[in-house]
C-alpha atoms as a PDB file:
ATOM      1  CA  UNK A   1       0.000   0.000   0.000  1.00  0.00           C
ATOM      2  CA  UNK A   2       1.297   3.102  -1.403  1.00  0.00           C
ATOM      3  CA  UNK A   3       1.563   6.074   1.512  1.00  0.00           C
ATOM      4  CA  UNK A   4       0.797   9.543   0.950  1.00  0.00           C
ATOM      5  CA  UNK A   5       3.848  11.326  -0.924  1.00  0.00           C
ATOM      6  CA  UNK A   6       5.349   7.958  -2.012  1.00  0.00           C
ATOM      7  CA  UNK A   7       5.845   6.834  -6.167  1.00  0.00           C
ATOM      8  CA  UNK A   8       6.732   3.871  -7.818  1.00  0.00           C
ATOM      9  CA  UNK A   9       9.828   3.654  -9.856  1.00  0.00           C
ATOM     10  CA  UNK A  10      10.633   0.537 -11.685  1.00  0.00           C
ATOM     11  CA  UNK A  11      14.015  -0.194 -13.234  1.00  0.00           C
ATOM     12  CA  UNK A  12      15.029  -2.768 -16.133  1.00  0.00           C
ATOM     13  CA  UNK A  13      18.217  -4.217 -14.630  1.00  0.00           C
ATOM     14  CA  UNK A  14      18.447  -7.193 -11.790  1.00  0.00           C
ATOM     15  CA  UNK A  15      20.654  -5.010  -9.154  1.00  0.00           C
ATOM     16  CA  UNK A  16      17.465  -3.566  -7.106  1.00  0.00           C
ATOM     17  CA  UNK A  17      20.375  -2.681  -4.481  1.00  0.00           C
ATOM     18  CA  UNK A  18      22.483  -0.264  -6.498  1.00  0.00           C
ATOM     19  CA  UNK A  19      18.826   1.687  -7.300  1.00  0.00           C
ATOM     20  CA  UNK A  20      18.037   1.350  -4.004  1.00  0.00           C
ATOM     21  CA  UNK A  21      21.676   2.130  -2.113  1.00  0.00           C
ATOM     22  CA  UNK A  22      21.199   5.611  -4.861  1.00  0.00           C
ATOM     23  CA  UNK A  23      17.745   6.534  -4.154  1.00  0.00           C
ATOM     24  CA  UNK A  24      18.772   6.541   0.266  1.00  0.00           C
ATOM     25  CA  UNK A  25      22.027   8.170  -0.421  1.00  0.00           C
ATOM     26  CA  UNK A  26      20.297  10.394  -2.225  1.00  0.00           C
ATOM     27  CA  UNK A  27      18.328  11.299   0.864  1.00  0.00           C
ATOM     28  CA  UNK A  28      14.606   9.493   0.263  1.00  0.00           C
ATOM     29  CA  UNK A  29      12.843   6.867   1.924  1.00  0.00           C
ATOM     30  CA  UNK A  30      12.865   3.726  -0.098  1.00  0.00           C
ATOM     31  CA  UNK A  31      11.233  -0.140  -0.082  1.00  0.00           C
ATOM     32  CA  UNK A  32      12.248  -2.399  -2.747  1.00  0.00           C
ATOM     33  CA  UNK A  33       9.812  -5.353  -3.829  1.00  0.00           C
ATOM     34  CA  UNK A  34      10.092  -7.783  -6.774  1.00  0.00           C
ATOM     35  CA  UNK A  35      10.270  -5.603  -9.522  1.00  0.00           C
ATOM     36  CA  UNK A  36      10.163  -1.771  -8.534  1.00  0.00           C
ATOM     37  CA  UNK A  37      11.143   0.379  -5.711  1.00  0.00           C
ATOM     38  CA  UNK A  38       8.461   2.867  -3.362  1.00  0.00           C
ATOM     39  CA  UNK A  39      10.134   6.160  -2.618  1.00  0.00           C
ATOM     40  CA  UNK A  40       8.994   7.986  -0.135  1.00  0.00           C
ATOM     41  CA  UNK A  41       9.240  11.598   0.495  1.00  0.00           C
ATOM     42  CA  UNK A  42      12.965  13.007   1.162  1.00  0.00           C
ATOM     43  CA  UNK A  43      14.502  11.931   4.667  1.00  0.00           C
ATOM     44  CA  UNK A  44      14.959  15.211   7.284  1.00  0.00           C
ATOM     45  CA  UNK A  45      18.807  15.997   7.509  1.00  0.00           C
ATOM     46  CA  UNK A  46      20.699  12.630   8.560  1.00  0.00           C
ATOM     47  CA  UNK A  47      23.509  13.099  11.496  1.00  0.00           C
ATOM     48  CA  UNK A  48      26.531  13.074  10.998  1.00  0.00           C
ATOM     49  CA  UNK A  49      27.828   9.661  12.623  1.00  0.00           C
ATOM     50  CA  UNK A  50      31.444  11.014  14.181  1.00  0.00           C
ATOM     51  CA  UNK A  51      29.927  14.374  15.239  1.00  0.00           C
ATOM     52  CA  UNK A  52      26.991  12.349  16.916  1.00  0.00           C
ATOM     53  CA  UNK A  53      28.847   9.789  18.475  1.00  0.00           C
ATOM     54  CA  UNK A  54      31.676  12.213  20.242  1.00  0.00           C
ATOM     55  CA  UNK A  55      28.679  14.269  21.268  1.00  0.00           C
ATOM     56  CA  UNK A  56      26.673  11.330  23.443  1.00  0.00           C
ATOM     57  CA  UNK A  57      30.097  10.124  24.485  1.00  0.00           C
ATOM     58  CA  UNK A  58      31.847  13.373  25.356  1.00  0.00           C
ATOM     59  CA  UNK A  59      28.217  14.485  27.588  1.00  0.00           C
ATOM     60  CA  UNK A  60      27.946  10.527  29.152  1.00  0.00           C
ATOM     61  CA  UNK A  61      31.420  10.812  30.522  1.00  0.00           C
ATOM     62  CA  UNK A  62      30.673  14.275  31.769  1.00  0.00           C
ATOM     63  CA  UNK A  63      28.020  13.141  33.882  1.00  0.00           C
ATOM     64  CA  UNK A  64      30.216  10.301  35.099  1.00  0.00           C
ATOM     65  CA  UNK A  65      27.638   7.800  33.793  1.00  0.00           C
ATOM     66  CA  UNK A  66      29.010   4.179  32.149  1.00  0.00           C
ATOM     67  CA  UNK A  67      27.873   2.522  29.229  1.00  0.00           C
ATOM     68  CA  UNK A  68      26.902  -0.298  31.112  1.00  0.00           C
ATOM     69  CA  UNK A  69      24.792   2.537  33.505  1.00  0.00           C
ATOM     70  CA  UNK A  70      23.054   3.659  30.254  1.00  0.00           C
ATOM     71  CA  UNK A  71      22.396   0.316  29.044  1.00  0.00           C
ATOM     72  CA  UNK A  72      20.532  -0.472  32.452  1.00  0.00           C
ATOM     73  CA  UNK A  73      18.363   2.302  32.451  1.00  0.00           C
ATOM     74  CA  UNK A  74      17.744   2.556  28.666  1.00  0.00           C
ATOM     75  CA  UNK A  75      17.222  -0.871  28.284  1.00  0.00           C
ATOM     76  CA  UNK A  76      19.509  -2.084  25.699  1.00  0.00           C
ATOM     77  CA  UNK A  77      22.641  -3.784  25.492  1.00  0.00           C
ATOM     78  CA  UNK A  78      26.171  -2.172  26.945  1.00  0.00           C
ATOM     79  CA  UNK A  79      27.696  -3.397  23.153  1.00  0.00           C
ATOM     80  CA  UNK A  80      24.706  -1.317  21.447  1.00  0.00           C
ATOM     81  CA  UNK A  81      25.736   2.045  23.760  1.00  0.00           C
ATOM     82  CA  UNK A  82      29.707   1.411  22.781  1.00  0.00           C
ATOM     83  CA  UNK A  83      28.514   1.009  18.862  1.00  0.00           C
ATOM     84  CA  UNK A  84      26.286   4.277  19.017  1.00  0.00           C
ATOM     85  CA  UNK A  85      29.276   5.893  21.056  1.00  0.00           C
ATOM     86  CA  UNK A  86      32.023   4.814  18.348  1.00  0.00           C
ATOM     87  CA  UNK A  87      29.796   5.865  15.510  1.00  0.00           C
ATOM     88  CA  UNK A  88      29.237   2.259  14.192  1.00  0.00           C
ATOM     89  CA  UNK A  89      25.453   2.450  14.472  1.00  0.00           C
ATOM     90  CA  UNK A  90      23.144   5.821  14.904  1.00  0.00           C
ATOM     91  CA  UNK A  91      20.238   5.348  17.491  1.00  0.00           C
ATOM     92  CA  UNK A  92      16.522   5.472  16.554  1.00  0.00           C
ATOM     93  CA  UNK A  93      15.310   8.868  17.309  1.00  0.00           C
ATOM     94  CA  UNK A  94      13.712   7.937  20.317  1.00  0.00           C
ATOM     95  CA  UNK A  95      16.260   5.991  22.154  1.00  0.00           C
ATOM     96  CA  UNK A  96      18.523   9.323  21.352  1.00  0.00           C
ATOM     97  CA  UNK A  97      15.843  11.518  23.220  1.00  0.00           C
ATOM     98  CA  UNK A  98      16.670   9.133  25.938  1.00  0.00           C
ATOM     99  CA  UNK A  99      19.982   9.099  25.543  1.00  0.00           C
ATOM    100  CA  UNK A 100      19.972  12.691  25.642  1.00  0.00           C
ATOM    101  CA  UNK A 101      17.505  12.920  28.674  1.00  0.00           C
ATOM    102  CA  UNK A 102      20.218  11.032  30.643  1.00  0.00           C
ATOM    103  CA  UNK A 103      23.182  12.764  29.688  1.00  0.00           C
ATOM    104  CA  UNK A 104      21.706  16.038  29.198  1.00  0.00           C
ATOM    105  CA  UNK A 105      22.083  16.803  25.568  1.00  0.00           C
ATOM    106  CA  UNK A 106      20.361  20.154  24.333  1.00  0.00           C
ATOM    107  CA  UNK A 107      18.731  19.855  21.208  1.00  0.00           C
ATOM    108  CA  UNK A 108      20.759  22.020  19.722  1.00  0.00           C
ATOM    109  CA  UNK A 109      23.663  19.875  20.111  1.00  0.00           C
ATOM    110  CA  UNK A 110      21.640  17.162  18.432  1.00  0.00           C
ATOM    111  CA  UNK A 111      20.983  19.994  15.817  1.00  0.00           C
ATOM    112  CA  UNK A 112      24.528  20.604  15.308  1.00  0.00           C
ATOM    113  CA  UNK A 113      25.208  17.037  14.338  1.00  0.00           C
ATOM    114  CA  UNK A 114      23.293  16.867  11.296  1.00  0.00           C
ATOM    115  CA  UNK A 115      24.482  16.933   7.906  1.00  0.00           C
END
């Protein structure tokens, strides 16, 4: 089911990943199916992975606060906070309102690390 904003785009050749790996780079939501891709309306500004992740590390060990501390009261794993922390993975938006709860983040730090 099509959402509001989205369009179909098919494509002739077999590699539905290279269209697909273009459209998201290109900023756009995107589902591939069988035989055509459904892009969505263009992604808000994406963060910045190294700016984020120094920012939720640099404010976590300014409160004196562990990973493993975070984990507990987040809820998620202590390997999930180090890979958010070392900028291999970028938290959903709202576990990063939580981080940022806990830590004490502004929003326009958060701002500051988008693209």
């Amino acid at each position: 089911m099509l959402e509001p904003g989205m369009k179909i785009k098919t494509f002739s050749t077999t590699r539905v990943s290279d269209y697909l790996n273009w459209i998201r780079e290109e900023g756009y939501h995107a589902k591939a199916y069988t035989n055509y891709i459904v892009v969505g309306d263009k992604i808000k500004k994406r963060f910045d992975k190294e700016t984020l992740s120094k920012t939720m590390r640099t404010a976590r060990k300014k409160k004196g606060i562990t990973r493993e501390q975070i984990a507990e009261r987040m809820g998620v794993c202590k390997d999930t906070v180090r890979d958010w922390e070392l900028g291999r993975r970028t938290p959903q938006l709202f576990n990063l309102e939580r981080y940022c709860r806990i830590t004490g983040i502004t929003e326009e730090e958060i701002e500051q690390c988008k693209r």
